[in-house]
PDB file of N, CA and C in Angstrom:
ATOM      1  N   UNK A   1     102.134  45.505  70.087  1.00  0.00           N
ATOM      2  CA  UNK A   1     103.344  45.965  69.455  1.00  0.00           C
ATOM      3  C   UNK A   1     103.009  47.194  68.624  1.00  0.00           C
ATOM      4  N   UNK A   2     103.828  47.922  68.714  1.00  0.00           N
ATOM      5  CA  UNK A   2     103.543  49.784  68.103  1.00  0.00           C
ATOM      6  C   UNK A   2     105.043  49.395  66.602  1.00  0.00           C
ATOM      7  N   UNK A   3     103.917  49.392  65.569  1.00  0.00           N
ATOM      8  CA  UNK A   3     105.144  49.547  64.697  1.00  0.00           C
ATOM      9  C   UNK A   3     105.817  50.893  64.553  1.00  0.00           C
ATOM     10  N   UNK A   4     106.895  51.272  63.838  1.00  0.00           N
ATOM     11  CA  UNK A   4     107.477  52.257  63.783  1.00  0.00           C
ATOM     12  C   UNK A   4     107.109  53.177  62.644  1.00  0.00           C
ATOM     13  N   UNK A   5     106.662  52.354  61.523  1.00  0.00           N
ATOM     14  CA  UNK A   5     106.192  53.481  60.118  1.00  0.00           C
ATOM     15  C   UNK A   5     105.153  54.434  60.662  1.00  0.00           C
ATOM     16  N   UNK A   6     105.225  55.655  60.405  1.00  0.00           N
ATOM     17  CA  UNK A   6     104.774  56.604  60.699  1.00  0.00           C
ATOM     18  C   UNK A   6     104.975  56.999  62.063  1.00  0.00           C
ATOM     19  N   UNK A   7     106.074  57.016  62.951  1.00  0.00           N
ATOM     20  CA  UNK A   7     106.509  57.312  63.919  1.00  0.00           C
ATOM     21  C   UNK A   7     107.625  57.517  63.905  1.00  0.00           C
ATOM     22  N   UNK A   8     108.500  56.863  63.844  1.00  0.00           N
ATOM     23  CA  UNK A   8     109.909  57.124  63.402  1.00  0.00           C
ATOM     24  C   UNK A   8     111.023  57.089  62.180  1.00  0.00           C
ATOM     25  N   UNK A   9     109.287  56.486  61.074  1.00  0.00           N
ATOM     26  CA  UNK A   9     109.974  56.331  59.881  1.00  0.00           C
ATOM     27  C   UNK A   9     108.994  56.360  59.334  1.00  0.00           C
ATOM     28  N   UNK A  10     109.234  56.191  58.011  1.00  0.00           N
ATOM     29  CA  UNK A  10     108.636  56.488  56.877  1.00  0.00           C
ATOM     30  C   UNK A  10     108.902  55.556  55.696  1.00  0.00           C
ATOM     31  N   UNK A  11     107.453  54.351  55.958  1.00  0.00           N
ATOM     32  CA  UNK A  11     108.313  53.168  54.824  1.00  0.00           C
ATOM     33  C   UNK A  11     109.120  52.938  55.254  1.00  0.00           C
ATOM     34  N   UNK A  12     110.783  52.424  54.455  1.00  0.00           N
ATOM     35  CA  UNK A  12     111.561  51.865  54.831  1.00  0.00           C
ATOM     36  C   UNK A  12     112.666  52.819  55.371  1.00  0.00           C
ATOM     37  N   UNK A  13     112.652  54.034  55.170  1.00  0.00           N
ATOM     38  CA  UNK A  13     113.623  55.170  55.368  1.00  0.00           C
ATOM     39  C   UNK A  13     113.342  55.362  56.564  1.00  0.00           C
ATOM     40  N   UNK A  14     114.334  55.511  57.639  1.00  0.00           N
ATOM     41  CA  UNK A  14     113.946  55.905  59.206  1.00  0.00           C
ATOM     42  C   UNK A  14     114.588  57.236  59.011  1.00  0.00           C
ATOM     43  N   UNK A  15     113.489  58.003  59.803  1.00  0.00           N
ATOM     44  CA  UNK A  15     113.265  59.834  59.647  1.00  0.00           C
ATOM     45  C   UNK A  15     114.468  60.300  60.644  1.00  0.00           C
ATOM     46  N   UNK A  16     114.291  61.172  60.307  1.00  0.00           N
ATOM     47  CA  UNK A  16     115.389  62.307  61.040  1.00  0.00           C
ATOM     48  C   UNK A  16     114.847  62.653  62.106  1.00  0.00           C
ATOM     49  N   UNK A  17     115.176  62.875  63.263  1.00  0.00           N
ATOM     50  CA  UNK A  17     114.393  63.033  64.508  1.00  0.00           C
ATOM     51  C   UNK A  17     113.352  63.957  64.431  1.00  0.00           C
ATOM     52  N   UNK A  18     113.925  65.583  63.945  1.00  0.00           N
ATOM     53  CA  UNK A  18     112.895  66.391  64.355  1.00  0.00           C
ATOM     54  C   UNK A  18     111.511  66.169  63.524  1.00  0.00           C
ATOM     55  N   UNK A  19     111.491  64.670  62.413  1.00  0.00           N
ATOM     56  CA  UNK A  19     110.069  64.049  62.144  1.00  0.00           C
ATOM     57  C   UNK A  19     109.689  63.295  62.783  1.00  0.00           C
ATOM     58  N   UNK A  20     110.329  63.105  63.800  1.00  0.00           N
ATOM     59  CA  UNK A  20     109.256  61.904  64.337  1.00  0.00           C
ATOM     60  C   UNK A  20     107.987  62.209  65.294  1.00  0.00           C
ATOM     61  N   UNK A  21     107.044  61.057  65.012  1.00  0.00           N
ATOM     62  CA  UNK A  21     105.992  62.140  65.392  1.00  0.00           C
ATOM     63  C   UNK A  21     105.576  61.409  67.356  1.00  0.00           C
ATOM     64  N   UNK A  22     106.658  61.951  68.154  1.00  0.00           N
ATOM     65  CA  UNK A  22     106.438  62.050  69.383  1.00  0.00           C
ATOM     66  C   UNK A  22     104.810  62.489  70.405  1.00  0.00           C
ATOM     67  N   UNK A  23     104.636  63.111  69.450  1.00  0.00           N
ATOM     68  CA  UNK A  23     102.874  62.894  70.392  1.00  0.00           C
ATOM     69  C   UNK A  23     101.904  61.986  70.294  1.00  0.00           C
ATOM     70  N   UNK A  24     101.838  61.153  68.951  1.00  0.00           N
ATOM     71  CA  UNK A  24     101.411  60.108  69.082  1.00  0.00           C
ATOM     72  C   UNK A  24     101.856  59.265  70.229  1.00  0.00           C
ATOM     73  N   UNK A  25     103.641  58.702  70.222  1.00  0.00           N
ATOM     74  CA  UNK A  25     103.972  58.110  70.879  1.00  0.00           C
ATOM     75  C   UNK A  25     103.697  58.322  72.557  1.00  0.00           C
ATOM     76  N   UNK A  26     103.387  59.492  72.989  1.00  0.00           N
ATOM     77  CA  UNK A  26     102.846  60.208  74.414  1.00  0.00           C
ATOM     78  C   UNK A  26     101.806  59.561  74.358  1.00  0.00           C
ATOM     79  N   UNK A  27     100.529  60.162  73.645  1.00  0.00           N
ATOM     80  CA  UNK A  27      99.076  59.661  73.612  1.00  0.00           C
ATOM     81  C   UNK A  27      99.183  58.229  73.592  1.00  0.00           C
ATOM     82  N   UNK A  28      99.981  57.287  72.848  1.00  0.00           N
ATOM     83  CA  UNK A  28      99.363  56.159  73.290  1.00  0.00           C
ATOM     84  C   UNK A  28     100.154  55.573  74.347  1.00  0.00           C
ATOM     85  N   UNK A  29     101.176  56.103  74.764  1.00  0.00           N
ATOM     86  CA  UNK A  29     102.129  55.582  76.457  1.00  0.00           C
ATOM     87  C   UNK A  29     100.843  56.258  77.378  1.00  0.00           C
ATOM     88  N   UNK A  30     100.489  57.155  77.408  1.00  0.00           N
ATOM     89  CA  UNK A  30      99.178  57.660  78.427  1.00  0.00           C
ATOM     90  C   UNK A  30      98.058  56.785  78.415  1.00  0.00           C
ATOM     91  N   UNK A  31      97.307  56.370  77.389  1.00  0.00           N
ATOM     92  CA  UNK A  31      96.348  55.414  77.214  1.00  0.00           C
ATOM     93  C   UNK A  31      96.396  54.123  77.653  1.00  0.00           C
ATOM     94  N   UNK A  32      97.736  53.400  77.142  1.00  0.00           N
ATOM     95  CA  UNK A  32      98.186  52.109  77.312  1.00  0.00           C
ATOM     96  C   UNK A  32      99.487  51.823  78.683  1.00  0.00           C
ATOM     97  N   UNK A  33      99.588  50.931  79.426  1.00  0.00           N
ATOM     98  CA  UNK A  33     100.178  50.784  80.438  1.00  0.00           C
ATOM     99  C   UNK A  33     101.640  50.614  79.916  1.00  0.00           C
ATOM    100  N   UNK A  34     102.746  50.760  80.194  1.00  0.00           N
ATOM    101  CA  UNK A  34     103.936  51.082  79.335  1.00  0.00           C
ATOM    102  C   UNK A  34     104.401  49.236  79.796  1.00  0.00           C
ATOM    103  N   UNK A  35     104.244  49.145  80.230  1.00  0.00           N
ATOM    104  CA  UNK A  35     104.892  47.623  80.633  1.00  0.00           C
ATOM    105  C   UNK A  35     103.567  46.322  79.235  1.00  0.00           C
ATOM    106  N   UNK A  36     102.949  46.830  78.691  1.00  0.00           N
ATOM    107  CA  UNK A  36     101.668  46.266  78.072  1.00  0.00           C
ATOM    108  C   UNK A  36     102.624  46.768  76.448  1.00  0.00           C
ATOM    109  N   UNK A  37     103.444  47.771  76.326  1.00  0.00           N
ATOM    110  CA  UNK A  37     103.561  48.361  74.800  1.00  0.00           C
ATOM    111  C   UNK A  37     104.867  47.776  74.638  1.00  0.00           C
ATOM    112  N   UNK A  38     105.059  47.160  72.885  1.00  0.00           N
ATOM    113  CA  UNK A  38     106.196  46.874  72.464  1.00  0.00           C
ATOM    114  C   UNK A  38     106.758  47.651  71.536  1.00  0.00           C
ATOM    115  N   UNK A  39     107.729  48.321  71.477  1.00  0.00           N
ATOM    116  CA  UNK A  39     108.076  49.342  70.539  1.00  0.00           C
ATOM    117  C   UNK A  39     108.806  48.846  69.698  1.00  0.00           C
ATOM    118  N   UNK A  40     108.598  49.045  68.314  1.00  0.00           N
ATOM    119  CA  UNK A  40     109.698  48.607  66.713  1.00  0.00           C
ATOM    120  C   UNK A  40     110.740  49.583  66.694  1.00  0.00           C
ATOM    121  N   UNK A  41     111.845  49.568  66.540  1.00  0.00           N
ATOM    122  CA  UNK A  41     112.748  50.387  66.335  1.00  0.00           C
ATOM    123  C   UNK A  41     113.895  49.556  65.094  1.00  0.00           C
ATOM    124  N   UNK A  42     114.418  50.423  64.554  1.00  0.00           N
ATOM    125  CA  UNK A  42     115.209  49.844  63.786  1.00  0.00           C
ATOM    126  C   UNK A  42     116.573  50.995  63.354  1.00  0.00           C
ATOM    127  N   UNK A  43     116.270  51.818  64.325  1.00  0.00           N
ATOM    128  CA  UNK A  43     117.933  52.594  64.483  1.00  0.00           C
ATOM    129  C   UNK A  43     118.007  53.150  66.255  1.00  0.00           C
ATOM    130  N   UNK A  44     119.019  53.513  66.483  1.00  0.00           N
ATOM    131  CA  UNK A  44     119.959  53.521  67.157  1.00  0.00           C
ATOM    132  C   UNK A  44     119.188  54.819  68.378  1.00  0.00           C
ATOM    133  N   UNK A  45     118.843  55.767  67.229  1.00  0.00           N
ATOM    134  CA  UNK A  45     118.200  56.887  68.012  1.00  0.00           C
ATOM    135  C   UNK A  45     117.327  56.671  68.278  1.00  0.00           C
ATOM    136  N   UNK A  46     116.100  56.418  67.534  1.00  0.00           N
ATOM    137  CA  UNK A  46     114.933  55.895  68.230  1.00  0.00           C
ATOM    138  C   UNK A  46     115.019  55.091  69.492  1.00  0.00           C
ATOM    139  N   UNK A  47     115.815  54.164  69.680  1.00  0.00           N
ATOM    140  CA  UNK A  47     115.742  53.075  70.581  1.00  0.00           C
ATOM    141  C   UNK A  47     116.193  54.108  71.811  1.00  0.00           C
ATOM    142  N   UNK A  48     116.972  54.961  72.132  1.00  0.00           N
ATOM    143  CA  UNK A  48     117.607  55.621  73.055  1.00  0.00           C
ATOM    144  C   UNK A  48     116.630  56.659  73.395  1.00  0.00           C
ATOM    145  N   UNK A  49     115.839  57.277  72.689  1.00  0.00           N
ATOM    146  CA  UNK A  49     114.980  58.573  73.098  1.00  0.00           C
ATOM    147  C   UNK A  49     113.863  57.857  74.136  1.00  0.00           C
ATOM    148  N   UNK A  50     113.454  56.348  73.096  1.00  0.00           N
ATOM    149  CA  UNK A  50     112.610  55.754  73.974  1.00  0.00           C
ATOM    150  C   UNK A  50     113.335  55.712  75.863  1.00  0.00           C
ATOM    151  N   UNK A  51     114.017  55.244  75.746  1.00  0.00           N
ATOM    152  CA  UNK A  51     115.084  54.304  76.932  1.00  0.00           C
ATOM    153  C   UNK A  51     114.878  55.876  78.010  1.00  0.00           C
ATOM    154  N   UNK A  52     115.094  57.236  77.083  1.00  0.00           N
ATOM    155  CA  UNK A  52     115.157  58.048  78.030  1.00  0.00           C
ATOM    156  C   UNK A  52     113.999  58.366  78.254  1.00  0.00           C
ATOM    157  N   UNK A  53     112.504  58.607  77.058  1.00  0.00           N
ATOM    158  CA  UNK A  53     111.674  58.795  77.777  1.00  0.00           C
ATOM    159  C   UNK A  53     110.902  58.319  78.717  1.00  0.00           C
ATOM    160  N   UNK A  54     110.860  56.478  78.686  1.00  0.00           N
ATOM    161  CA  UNK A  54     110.175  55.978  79.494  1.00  0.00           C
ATOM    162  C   UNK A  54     110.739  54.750  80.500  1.00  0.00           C
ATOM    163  N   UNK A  55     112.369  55.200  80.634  1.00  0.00           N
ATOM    164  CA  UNK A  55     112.885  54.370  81.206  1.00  0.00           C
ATOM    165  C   UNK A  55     113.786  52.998  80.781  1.00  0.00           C
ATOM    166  N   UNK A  56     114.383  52.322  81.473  1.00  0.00           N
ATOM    167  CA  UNK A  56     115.218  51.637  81.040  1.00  0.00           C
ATOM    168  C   UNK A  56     114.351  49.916  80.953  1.00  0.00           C
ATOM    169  N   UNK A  57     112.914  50.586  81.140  1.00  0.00           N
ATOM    170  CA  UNK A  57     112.369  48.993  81.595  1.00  0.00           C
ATOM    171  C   UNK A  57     111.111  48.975  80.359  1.00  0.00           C
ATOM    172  N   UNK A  58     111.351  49.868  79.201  1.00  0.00           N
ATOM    173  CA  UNK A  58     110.456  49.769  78.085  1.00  0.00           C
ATOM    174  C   UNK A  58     111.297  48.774  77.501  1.00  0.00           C
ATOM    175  N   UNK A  59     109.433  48.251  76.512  1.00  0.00           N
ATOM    176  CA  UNK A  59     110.146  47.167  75.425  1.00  0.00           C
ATOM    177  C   UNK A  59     110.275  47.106  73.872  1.00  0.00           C
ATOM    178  N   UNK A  60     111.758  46.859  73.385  1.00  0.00           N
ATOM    179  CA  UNK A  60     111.954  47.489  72.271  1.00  0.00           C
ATOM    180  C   UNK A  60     112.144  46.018  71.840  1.00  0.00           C
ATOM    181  N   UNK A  61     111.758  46.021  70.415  1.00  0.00           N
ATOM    182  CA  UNK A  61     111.778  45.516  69.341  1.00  0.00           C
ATOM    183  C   UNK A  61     112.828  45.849  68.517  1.00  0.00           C
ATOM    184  N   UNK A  62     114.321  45.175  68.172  1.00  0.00           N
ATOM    185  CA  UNK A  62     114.733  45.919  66.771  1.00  0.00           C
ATOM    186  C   UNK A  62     115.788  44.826  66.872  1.00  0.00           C
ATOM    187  N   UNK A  63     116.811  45.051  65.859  1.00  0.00           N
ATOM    188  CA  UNK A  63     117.886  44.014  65.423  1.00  0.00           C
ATOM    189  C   UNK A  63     118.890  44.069  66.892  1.00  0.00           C
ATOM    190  N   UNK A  64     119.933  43.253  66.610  1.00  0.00           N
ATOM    191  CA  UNK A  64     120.872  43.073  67.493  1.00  0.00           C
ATOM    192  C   UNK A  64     122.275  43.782  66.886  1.00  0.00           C
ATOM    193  N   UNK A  65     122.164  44.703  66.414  1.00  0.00           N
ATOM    194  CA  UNK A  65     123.323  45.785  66.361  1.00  0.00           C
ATOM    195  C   UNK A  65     123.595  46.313  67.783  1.00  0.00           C
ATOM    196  N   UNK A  66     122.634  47.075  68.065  1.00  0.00           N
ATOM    197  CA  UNK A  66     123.357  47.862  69.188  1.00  0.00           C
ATOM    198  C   UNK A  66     122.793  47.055  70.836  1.00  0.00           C
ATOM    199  N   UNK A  67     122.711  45.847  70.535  1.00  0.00           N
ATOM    200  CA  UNK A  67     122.401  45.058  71.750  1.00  0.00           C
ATOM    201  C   UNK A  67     123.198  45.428  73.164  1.00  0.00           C
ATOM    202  N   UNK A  68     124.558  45.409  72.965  1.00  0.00           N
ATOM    203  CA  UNK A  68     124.978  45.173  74.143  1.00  0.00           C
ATOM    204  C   UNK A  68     125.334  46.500  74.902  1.00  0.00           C
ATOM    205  N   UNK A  69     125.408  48.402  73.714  1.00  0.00           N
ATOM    206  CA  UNK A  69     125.158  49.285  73.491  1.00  0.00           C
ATOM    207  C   UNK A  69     123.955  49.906  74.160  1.00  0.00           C
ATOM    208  N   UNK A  70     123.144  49.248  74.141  1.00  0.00           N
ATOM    209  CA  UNK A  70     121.489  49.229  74.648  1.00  0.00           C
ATOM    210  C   UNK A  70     121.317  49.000  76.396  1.00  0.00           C
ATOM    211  N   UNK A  71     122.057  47.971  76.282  1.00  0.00           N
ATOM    212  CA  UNK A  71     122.360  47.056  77.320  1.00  0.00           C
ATOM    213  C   UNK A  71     123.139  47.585  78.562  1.00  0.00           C
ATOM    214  N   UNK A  72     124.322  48.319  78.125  1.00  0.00           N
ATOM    215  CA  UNK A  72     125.081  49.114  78.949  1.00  0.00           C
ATOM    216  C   UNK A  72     124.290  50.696  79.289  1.00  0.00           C
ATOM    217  N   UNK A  73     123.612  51.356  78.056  1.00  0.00           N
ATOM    218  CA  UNK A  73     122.701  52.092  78.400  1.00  0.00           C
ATOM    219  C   UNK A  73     121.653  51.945  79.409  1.00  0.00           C
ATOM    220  N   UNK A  74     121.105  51.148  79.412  1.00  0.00           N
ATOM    221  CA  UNK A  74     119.806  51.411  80.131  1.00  0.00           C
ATOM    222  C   UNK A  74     120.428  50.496  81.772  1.00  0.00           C
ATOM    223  N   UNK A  75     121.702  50.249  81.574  1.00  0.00           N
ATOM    224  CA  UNK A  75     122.229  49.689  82.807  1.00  0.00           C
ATOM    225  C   UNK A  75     122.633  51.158  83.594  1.00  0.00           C
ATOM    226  N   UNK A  76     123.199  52.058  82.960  1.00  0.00           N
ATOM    227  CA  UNK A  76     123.225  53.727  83.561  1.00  0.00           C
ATOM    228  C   UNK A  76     125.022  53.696  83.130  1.00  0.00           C
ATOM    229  N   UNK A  77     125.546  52.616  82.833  1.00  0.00           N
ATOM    230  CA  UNK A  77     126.790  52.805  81.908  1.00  0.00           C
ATOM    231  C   UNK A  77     127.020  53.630  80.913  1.00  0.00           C
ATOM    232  N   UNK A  78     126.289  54.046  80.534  1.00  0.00           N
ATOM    233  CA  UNK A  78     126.799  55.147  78.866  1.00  0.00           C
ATOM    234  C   UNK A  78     125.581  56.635  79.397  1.00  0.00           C
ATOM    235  N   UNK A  79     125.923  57.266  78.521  1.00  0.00           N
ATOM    236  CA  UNK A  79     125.080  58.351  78.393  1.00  0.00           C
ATOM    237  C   UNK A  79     124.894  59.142  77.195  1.00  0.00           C
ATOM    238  N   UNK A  80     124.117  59.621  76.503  1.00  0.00           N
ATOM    239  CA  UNK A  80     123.836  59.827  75.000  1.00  0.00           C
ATOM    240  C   UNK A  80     125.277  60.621  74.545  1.00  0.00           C
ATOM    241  N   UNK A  81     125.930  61.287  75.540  1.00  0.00           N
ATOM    242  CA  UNK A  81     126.683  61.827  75.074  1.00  0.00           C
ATOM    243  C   UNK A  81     127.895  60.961  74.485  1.00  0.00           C
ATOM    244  N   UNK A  82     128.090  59.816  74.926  1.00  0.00           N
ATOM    245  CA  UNK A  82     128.790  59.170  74.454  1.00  0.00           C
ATOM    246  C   UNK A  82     129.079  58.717  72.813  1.00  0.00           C
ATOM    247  N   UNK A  83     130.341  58.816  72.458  1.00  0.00           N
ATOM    248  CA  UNK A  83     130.335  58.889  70.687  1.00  0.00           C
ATOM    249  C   UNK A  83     128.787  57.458  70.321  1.00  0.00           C
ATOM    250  N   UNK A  84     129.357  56.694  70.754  1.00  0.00           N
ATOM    251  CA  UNK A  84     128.838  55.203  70.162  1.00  0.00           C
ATOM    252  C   UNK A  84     127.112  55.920  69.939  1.00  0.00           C
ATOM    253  N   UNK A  85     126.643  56.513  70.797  1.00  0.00           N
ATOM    254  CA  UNK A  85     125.014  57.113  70.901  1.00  0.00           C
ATOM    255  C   UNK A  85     125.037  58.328  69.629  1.00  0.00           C
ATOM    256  N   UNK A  86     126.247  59.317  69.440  1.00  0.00           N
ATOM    257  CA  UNK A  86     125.933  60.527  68.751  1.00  0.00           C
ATOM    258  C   UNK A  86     125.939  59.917  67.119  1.00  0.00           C
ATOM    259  N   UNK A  87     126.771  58.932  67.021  1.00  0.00           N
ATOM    260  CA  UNK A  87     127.027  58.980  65.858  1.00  0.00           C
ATOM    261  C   UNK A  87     126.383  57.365  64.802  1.00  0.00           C
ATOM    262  N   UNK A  88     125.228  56.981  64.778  1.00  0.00           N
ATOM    263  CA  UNK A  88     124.524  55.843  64.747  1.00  0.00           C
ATOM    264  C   UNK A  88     124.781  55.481  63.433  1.00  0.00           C
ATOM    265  N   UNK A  89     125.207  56.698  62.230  1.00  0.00           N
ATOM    266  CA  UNK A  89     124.882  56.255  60.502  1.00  0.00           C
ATOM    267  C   UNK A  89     126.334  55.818  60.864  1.00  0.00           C
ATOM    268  N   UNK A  90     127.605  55.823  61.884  1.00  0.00           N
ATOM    269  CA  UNK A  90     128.814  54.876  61.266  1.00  0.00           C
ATOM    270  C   UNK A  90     128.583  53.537  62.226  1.00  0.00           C
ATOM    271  N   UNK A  91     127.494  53.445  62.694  1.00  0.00           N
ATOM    272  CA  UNK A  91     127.956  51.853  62.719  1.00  0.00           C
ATOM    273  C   UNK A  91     126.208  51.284  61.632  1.00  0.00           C
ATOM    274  N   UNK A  92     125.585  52.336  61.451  1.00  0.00           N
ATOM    275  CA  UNK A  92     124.560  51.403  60.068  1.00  0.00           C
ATOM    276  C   UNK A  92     125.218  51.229  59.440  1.00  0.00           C
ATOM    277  N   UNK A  93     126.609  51.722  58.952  1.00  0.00           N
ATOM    278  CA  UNK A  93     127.238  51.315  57.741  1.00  0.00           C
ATOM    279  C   UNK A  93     128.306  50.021  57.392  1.00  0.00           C
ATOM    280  N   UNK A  94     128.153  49.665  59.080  1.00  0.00           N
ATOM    281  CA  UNK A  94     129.212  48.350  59.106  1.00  0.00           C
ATOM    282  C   UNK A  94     128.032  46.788  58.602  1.00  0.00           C
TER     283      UNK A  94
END
């Protein structure tokens, strides 16, 4: 399991994308067999960049907010462009 602090967050604050630090996450998907890695996520974007970079058959770790969101995503139902994907701080706030 790949926690998320220092990858997509920072402590308890989850970072703004253009911090996250994506080459780690390369270097160790290259090293390690992607079906072998569990990824922590705990927002909305993270979970989706994953989904696009390594497919709909990576494994994520995170709450059941955007479960069924996730679900229809990586089924080829949604596409980032879709509001529910652009806009993640109005449903953290429910």
């Amino acid at each position: 399991m790949i926690e998320e602090d220092g990858i997509f967050s920072v402590g308890n604050d989850v970072g703004d994308s253009s911090t996250w630090n994506r080459d780690l996450v390369w270097r160790v998907a290259s090293r390690i067999p992607i079906e072998y890695l569990f990824w922590e996520t705990s927002d909305l974007a993270s979970s989706v960049w994953l989904i696009n970079s390594f497919g709909p058959d990576v494994n994520l770790i995170g709450g059941d907010e955007w479960l069924g969101g996730l679900a229809a995503f990586r089924a080829g139902a949604f596409y980032t462009r879709v509001a529910f994907f652009r806009d993640s701080s109005a449903i953290e706030k429910k």
